[in-house]
Each structure stands twice: as structure tokens, then as C-alpha cells.
Protein backbone atom coordinates (compact mmCIF):
# COMPACT_ATOMS: atom_id res chain seq x y z
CA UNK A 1 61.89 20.74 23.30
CA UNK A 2 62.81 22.31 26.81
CA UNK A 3 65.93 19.88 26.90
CA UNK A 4 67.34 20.42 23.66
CA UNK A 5 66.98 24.43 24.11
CA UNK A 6 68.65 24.08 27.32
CA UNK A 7 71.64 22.20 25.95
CA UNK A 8 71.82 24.16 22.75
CA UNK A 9 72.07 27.59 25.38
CA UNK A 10 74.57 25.76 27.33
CA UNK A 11 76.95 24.46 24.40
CA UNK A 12 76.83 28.18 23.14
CA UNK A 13 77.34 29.73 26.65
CA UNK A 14 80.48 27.05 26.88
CA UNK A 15 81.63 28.00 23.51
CA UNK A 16 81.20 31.13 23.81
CA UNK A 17 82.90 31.62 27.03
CA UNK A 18 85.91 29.39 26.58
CA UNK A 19 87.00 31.76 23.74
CA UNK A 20 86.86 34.65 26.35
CA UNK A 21 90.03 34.31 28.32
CA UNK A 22 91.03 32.31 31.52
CA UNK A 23 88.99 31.94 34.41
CA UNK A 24 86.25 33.91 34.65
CA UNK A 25 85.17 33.12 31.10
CA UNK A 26 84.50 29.51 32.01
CA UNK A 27 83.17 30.87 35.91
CA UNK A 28 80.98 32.40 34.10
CA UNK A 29 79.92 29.67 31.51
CA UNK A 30 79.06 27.47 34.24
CA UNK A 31 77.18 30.18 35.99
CA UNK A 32 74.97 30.58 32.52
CA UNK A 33 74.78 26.72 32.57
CA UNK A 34 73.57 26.51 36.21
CA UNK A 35 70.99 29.44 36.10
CA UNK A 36 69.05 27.95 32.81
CA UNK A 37 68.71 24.60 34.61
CA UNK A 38 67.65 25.86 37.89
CA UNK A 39 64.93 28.63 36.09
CA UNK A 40 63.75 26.21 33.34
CA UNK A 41 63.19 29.30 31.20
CA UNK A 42 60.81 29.08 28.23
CA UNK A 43 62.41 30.07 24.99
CA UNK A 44 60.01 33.09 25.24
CA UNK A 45 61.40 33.75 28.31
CA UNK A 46 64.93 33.54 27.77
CA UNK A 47 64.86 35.31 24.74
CA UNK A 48 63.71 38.28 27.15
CA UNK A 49 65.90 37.44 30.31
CA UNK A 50 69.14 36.99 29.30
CA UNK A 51 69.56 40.50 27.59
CA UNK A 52 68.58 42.01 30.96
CA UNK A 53 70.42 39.70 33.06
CA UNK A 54 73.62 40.27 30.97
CA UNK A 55 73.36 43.77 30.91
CA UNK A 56 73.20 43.56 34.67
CA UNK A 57 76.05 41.02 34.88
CA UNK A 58 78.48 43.40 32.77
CA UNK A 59 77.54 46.75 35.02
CA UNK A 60 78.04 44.61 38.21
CA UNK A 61 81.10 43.85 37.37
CA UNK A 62 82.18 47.47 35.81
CA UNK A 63 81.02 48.34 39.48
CA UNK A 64 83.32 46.01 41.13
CA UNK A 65 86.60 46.24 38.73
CA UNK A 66 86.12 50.12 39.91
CA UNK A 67 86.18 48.57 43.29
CA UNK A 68 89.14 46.38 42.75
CA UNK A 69 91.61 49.22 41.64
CA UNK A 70 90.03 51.81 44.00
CA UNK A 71 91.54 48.72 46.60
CA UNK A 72 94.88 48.17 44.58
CA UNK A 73 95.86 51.99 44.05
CA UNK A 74 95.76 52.06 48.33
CA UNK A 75 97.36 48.67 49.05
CA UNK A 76 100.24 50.20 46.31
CA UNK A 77 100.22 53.61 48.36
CA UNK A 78 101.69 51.58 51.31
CA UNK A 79 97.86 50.72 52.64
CA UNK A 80 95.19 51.89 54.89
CA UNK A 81 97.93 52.68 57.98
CA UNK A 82 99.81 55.57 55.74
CA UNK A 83 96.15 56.69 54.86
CA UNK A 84 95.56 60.63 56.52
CA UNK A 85 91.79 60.96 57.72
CA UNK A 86 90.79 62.44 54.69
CA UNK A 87 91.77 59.92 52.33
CA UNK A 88 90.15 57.38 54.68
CA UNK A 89 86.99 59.20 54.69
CA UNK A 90 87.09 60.15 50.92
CA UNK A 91 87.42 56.25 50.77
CA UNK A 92 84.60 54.93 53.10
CA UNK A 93 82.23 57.53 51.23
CA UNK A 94 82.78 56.11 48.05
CA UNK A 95 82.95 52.76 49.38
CA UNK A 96 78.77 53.67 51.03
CA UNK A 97 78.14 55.43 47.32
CA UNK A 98 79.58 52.17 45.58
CA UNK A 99 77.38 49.98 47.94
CA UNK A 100 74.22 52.22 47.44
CA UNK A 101 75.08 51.71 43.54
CA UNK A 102 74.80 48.06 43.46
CA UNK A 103 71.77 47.92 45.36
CA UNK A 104 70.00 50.19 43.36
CA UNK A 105 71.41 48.12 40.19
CA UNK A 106 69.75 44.48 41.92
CA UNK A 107 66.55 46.46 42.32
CA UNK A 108 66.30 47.45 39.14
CA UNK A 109 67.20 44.10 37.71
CA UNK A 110 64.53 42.80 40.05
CA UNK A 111 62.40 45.36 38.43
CA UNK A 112 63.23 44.71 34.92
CA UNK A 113 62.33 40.98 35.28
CA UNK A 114 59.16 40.90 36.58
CA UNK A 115 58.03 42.19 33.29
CA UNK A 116 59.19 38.99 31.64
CA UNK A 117 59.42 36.11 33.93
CA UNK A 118 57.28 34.58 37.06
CA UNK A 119 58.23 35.92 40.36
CA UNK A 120 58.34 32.31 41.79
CA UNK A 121 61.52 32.29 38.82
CA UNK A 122 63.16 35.92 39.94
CA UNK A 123 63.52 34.18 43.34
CA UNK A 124 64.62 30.78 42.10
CA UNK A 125 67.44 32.98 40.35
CA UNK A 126 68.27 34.77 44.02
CA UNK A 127 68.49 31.28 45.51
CA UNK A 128 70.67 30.10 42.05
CA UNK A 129 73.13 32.95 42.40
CA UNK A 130 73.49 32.54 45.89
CA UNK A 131 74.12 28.31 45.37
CA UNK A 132 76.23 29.20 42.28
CA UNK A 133 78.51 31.17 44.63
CA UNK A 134 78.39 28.73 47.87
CA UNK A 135 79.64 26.16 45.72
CA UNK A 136 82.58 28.13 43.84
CA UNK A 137 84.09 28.85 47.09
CA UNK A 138 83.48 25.46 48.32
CA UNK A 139 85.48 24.73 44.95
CA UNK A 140 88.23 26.54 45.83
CA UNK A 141 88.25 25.75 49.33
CA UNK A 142 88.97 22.02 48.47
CA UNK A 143 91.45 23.02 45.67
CA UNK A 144 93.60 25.06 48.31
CA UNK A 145 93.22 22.45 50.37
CA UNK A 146 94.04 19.51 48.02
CA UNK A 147 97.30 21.46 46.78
């Protein structure tokens, strides 16, 4: 029963995903795919975590597109040599706020899940993320290389 749940959740994800455009649709896809195989969630389970997990997903990365045009709008003004003290300041203290933000965010998605999963399967999910990533760059790595 575990098996066929897990492939029905990642045909969907897939599906799902590779209608959202480029990239990061599929990134993500195979992220969804990886995480249910490394937590073997019960359907009880992932009825519960994926809700909070996705929720936590789409502010993360509200957080970080923020991030990304804060960066932009200085490399576009010339970059961080024309930058006056001020602006540089003004910039490091919302870079520390942005920082606090997302730690505060992981703690509360740390929080959120212990109410509906095993701790032994929050940290399986640290230690997924964190393989997830390692081999996405290794991915790319070997693409740049190869090309």
C-alpha cells in the first residue's frame, strides 16, 4: 500500500510540476519525489505534512526572490563599489533581518511538524534537504563540466 501511495504522490508531484514552467518546476518535482522516499510518510502523515511543508517551501522562496532583486537592483546600480556607507549599511541590516527571517521560518516549520510526524522523520527530512541539495550542485557541477 506504502509503494503504490508513494508512486501515485510522485506521478502527481511530476505532473504537476512539469506543467509549472522550466526548471525549477521539475527541481522541485524531484525534490517532492526524493523527500517521500527518504521519510516513508504514512498516508496519515502526508496528508498532514505536505500542507505545512509547502506552505514553508512557497514563503522560503518569497523570502529569497526578495533577496534576489534586493541583489539585482545593486549589481544594476553599478554594484557594491558605487555603494555610499549608508546604502551599504541599509543593505547588510536587511540582509541580518532577512537571515533572522528564515531562521525563525525553519523553526517554526520544525515546530509545526512535530505535531504530525516522528522526530526521528523531521530529522530524516534535515538530512533529505541537505542530500537533495549536495547532489543538485554535484549535478550541475558535472553538467558545466561536461559542456
Amino acid at each position: 500500500m506504502k509503494k503504490i501511495l508513494l508512486l501515485f504522490i510522485i506521478v502527481f508531484t511530476i505532473n504537476f510540476s512539469f506543467g509549472q514552467r522550466g526548471p525549477r518546476g521539475k527541481v522541485k518535482a524531484l525534490k517532492i519525489a526524493y523527500i517521500t522516499e527518504q521519510l516513508d510518510l504514512s498516508s496519515k502523515e502526508a496528508q498532514q505534512f505536505w500542507p505545512i511543508y509547502n506552505e514553508h517551501e512557497d514563503t522560503m522562496e518569497t523570502l529569497k526572490r526578495t533577496e534576489r532583486k534586493s541583489l539585482r537592483a545593486i549589481k544594476d546600480s553599478d554594484g557594491f563599489e558605487n555603494l555610499s556607507e549608508k546604502e551599504a549599511e541599509d543593505f547588510l541590516n536587511n540582509y541580518i533581518k532577512a537571515e533572522e527571517k528564515k531562521h525563525l521560518i525553519r523553526k517554526k516549520l520544525i515546530t509545526d511538524l512535530r505535531q504530525v510526524i516522528p522526530h526521528k522523520k523531521i530529522l530524516k527530512l534535515v538530512k533529505a534537504e541537505m542530500d537533495f541539495n549536495k547532489r543538485l550542485l554535484k549535478q550541475l557541477r558535472n553538467r558545466r563540466q561536461g559542456n
